[in-house]
C-alpha atoms as a PDB file:
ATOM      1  CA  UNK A   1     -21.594  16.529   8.074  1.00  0.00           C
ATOM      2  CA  UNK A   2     -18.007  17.087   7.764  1.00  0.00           C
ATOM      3  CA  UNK A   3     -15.353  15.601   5.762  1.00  0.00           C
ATOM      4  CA  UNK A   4     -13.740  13.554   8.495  1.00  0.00           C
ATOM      5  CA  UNK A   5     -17.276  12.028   9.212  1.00  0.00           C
ATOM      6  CA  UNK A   6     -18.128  11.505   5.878  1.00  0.00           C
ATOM      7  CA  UNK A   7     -14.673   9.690   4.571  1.00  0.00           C
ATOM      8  CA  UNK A   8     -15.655   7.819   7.767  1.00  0.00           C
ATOM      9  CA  UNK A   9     -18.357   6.369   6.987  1.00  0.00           C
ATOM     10  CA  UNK A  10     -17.475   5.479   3.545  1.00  0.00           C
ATOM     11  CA  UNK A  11     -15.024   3.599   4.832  1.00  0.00           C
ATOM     12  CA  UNK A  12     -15.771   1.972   8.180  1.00  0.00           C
ATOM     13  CA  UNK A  13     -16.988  -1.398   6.699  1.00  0.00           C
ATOM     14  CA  UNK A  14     -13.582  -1.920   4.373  1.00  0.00           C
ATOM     15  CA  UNK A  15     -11.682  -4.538   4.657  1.00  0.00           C
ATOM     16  CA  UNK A  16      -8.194  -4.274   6.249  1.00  0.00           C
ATOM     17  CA  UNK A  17      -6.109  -4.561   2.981  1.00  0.00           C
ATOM     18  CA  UNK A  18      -7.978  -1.544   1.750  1.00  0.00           C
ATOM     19  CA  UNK A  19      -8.002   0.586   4.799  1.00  0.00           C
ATOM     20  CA  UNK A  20      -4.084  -0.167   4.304  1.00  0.00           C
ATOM     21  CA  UNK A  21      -4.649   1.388   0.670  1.00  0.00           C
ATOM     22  CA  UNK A  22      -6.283   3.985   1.703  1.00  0.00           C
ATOM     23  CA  UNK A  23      -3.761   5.105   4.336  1.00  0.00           C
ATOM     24  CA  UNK A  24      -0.594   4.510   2.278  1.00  0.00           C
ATOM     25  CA  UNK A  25      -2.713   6.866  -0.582  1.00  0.00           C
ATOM     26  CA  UNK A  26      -3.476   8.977   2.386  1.00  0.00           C
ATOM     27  CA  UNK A  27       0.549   9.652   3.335  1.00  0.00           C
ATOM     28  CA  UNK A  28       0.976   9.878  -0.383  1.00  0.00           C
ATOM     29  CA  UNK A  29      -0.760  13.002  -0.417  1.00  0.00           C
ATOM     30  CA  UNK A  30       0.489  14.185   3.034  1.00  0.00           C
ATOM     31  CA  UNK A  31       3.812  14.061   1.847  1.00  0.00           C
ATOM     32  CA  UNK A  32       2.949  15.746  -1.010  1.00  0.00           C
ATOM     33  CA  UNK A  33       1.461  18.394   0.211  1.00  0.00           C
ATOM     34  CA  UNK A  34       4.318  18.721   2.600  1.00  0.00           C
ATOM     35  CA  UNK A  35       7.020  18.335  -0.287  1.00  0.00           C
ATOM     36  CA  UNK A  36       8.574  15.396   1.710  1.00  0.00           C
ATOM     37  CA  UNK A  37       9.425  13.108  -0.995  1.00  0.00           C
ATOM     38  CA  UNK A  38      12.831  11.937  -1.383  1.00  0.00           C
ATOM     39  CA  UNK A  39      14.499  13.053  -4.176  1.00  0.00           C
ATOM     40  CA  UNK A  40      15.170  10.170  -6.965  1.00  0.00           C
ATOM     41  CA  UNK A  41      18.412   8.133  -5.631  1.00  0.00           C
ATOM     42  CA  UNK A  42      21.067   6.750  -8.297  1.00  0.00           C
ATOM     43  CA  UNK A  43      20.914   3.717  -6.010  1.00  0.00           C
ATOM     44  CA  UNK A  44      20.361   0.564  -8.017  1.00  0.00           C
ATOM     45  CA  UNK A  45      17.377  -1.295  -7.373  1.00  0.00           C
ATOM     46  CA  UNK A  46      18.968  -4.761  -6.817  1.00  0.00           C
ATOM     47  CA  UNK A  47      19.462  -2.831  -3.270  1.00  0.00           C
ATOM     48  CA  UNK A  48      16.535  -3.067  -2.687  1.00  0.00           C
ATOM     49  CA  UNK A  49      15.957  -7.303  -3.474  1.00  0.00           C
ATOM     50  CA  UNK A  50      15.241  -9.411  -0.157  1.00  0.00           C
ATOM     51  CA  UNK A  51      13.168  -6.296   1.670  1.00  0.00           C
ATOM     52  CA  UNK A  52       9.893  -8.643   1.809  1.00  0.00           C
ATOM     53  CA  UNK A  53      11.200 -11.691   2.952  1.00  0.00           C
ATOM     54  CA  UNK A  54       9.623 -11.804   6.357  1.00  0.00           C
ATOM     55  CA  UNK A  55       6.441 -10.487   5.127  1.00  0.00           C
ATOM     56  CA  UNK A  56       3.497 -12.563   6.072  1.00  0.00           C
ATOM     57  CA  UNK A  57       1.698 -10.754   2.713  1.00  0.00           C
ATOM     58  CA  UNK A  58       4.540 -12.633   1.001  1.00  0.00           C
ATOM     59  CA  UNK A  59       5.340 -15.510   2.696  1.00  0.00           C
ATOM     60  CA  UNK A  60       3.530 -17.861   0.109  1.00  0.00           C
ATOM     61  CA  UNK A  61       4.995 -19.743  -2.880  1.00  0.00           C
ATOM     62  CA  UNK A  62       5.336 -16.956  -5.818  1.00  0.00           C
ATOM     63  CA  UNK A  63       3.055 -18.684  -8.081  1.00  0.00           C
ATOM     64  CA  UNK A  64      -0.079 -19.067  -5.450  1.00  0.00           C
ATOM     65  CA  UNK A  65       0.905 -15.339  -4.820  1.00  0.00           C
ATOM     66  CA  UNK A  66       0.620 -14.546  -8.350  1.00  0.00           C
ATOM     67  CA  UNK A  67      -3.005 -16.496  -8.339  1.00  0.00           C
ATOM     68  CA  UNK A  68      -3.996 -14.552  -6.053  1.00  0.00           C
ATOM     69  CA  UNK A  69      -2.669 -11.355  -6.865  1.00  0.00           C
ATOM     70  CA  UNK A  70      -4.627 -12.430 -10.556  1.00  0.00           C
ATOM     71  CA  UNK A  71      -7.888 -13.666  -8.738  1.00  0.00           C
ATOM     72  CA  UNK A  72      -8.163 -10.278  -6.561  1.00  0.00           C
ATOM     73  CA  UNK A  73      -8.659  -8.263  -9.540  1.00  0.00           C
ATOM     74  CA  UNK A  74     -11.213 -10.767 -11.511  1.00  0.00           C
END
């Protein structure tokens, strides 16, 4: 069996949100492999405030979001 099949089926019955782990952890490693990450910007992070407002992952009051965040891990 080789790796491909194998990471398949360990992973064919996930649920979505960890498939979406899984990949973003994938293209972590791709891009380190490939040396592609962007050097560390002097930009301030307030830049970056507002990027998930039209997220549907995010789209809930913060405290129910923080409940659930909470209750995920319990």
């Amino acid at each position: 069996m080789n790796t491909t099949t194998r990471l398949y089926d360990v992973i064919k019955d996930f649920p979505d949100p960890v498939l979406a782990e899984i990949v973003d952890f994938a293209e972590f490693l791709r891009a380190k492999r490939l040396n592609l990450h962007p050097a560390v910007s002097d930009e301030p992070l307030m830049t970056l405030s507002g990027g998930l407002e039209k997220s549907k992952n995010f789209a809930d009051d913060p405290l129910v979001l923080q409940a659930r965040m909470r209750d995920e891990w319990t």
